[in-house]
C-alpha atoms as a PDB file:
ATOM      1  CA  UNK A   1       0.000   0.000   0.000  1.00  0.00           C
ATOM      2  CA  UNK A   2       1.021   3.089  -0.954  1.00  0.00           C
ATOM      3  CA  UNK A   3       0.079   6.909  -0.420  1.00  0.00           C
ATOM      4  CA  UNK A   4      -0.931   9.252  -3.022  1.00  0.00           C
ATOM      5  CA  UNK A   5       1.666   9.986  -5.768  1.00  0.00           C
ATOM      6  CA  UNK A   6       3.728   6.458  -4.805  1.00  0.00           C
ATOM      7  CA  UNK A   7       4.566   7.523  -1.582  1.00  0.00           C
ATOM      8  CA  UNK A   8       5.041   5.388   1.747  1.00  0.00           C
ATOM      9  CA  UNK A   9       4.042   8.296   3.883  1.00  0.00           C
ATOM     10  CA  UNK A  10       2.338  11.397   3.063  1.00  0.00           C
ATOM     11  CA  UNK A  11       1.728  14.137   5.431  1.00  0.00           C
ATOM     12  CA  UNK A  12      -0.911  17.000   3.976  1.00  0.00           C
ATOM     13  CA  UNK A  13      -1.538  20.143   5.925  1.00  0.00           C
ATOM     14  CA  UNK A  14      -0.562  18.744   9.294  1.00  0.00           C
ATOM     15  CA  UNK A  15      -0.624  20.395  12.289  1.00  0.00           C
ATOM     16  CA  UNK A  16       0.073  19.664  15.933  1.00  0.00           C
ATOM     17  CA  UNK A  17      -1.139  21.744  19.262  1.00  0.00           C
ATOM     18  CA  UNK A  18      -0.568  20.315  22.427  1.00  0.00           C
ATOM     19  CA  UNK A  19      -3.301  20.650  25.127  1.00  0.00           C
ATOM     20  CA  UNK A  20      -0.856  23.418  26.668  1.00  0.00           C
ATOM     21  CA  UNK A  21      -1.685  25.311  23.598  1.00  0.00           C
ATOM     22  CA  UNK A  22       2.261  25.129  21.996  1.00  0.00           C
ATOM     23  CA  UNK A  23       1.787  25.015  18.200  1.00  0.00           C
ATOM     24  CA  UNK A  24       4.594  21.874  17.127  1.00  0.00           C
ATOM     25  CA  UNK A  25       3.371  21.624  13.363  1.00  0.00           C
ATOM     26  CA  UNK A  26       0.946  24.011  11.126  1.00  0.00           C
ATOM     27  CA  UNK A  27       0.590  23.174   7.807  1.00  0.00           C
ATOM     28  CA  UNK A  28       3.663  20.965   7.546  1.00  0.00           C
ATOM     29  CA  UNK A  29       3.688  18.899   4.457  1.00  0.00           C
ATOM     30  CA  UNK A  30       5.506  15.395   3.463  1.00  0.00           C
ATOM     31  CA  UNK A  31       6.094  13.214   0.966  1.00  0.00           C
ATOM     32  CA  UNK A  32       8.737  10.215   1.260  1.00  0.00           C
ATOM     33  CA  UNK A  33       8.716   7.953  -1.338  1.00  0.00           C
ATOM     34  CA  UNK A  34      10.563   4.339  -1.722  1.00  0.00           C
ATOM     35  CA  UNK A  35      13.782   4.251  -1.396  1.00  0.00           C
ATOM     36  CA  UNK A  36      14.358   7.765   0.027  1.00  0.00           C
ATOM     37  CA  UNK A  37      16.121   8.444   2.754  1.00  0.00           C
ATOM     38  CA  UNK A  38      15.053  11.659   4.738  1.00  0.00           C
ATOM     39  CA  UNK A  39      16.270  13.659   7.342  1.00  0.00           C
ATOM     40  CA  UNK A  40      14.475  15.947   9.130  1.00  0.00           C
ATOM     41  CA  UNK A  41      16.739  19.147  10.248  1.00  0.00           C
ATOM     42  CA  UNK A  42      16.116  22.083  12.094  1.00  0.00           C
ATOM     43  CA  UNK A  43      16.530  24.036  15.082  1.00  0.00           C
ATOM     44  CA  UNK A  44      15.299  22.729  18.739  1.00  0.00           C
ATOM     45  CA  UNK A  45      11.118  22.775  19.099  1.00  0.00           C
ATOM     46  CA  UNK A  46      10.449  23.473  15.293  1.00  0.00           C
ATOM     47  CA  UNK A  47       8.742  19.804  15.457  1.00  0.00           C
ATOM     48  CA  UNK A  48      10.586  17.612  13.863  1.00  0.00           C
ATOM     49  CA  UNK A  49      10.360  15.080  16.943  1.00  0.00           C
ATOM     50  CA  UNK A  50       6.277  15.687  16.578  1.00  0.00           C
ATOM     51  CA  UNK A  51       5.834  14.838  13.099  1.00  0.00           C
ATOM     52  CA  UNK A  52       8.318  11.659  13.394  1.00  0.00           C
ATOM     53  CA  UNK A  53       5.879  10.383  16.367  1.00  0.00           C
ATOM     54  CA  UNK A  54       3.095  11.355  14.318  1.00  0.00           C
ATOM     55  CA  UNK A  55       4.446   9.489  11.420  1.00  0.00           C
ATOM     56  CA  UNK A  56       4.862   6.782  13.216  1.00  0.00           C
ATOM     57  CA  UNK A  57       1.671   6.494  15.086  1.00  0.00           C
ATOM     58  CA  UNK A  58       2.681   7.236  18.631  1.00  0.00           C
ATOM     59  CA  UNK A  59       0.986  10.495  17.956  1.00  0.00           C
ATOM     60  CA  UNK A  60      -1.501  12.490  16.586  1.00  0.00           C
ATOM     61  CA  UNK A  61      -2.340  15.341  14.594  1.00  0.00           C
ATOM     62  CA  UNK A  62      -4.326  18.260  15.280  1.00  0.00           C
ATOM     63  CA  UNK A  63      -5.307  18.629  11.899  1.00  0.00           C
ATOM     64  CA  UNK A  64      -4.278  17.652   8.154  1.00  0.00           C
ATOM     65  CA  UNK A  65      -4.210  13.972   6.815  1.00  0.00           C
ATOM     66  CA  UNK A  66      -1.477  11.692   7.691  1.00  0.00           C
ATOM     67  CA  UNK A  67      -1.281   8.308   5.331  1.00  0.00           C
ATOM     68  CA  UNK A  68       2.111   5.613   6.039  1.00  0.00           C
ATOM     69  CA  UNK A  69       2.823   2.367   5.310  1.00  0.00           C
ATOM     70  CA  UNK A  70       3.812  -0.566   7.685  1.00  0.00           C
ATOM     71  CA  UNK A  71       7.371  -0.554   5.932  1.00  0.00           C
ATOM     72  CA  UNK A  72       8.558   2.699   7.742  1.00  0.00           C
ATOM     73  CA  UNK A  73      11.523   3.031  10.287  1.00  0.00           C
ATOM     74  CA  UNK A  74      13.289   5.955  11.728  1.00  0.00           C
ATOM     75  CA  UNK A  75      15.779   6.782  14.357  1.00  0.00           C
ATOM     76  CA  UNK A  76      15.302   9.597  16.664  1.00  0.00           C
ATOM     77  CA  UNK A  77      18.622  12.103  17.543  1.00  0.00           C
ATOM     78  CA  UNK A  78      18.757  10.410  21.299  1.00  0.00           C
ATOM     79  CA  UNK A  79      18.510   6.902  21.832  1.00  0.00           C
ATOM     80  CA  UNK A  80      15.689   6.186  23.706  1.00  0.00           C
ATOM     81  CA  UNK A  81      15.800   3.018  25.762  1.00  0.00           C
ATOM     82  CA  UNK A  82      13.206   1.580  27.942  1.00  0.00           C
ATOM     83  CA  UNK A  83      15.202   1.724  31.667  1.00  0.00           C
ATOM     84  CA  UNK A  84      13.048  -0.866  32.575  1.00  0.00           C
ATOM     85  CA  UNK A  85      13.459  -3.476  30.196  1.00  0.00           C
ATOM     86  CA  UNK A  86      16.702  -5.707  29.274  1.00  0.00           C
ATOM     87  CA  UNK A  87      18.614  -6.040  26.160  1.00  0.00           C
ATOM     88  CA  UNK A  88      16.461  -7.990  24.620  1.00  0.00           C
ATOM     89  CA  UNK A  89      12.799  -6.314  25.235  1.00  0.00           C
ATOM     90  CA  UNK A  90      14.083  -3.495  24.151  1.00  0.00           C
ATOM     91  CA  UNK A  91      15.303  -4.859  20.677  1.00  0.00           C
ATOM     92  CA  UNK A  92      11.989  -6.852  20.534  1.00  0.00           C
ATOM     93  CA  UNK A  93      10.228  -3.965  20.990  1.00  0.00           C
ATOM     94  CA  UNK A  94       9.143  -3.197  17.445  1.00  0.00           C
ATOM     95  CA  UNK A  95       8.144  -6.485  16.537  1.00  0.00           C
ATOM     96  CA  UNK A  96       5.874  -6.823  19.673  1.00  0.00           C
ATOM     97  CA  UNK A  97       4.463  -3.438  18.290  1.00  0.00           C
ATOM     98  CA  UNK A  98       4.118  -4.995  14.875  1.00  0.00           C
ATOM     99  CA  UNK A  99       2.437  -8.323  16.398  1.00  0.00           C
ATOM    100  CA  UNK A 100       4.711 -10.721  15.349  1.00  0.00           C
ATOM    101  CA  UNK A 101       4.979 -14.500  16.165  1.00  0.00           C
ATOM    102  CA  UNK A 102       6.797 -14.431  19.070  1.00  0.00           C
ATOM    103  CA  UNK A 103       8.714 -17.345  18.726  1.00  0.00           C
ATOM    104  CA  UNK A 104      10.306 -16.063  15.151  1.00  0.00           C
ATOM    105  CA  UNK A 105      10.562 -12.593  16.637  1.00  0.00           C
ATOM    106  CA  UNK A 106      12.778 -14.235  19.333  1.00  0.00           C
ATOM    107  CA  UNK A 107      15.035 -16.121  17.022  1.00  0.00           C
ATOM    108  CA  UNK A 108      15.320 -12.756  15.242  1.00  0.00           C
ATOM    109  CA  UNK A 109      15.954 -10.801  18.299  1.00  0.00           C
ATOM    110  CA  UNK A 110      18.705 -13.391  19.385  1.00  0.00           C
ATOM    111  CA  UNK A 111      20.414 -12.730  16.408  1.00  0.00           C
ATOM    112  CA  UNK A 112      20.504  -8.945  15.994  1.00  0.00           C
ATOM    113  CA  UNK A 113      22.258  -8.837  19.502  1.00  0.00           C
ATOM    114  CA  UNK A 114      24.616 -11.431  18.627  1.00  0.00           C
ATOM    115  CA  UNK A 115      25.402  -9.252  15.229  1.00  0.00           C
ATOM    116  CA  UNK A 116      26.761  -6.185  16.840  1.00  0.00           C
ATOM    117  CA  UNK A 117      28.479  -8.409  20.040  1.00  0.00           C
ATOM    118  CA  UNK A 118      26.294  -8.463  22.720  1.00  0.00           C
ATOM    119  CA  UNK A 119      25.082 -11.835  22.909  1.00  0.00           C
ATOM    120  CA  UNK A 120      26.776 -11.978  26.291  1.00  0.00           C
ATOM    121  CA  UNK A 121      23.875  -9.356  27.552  1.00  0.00           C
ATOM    122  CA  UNK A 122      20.966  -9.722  26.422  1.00  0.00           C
ATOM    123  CA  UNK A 123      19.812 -10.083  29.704  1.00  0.00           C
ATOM    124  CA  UNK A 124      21.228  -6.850  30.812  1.00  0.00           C
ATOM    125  CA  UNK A 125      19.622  -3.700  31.352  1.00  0.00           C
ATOM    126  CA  UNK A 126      21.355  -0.730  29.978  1.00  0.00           C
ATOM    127  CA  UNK A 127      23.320   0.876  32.821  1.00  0.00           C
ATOM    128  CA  UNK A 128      24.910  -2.638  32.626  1.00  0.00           C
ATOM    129  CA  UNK A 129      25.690  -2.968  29.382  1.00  0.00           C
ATOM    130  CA  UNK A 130      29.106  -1.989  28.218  1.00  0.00           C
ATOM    131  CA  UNK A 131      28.220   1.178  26.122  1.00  0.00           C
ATOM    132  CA  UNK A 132      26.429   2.375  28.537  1.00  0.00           C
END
């Protein structure tokens, strides 16, 4: 599935206003198509955090139309960990969020941490783990 003109996510006339009353987005306008890759840039609270949750459904907008397909990932400036979980909830994470099997979303979890080295924690949470 697609949005209008090929795109996997279309944003038309969005806007975001928090119940505070802070305008995030107005009239903020997207199109990303396959195989793009797309960086949002710009200074500190012009929304670029807001339309990537929006984007990605953890959100929503004020106003405007927001269409996105399933097949859309992005990384946010900070990494953003859940304290709570280990190693390997939080790499499971987006498959839980995508209801997958959770037996093949296990083997596939196992092997991501073993990819970049740390098999040896995926039990850990992250003040334990050696990047931390």
């Amino acid at each position: 599935m697609t949005a209008p003109g090929g795109a996997i996510v279309s944003l038309r006339n969005v806007g975001k206003t928090f119940e505070n009353g802070t305008v995030a987005l107005d009239g903020f306008n997207l199109d990303v198509r396959p195989g793009e890759f797309v960086s949002l840039l710009g200074p500190s609270g012009c929304g670029k955090s807001t339309a990537l949750r929006i984007i990605a459904g953890l959100s929503s907008a004020s106003v405007g139309t927001v269409e996105a397909t399933g097949d859309v990932g992005f990384v946010f400036q900070d990494p953003t960990l859940m304290p709570w979980a280990d190693v390997t909830a939080n790499v499971r994470l987006p498959l839980k969020l995508a209801h997958a099997d959770e037996m093949q979303s296990r083997a596939a979890v196992i092997q991501a941490i073993a990819r970049v080295g740390l098999g040896d924690f995926a039990e850990a949470f992250h003040a334990n783990c050696p990047a931390a």
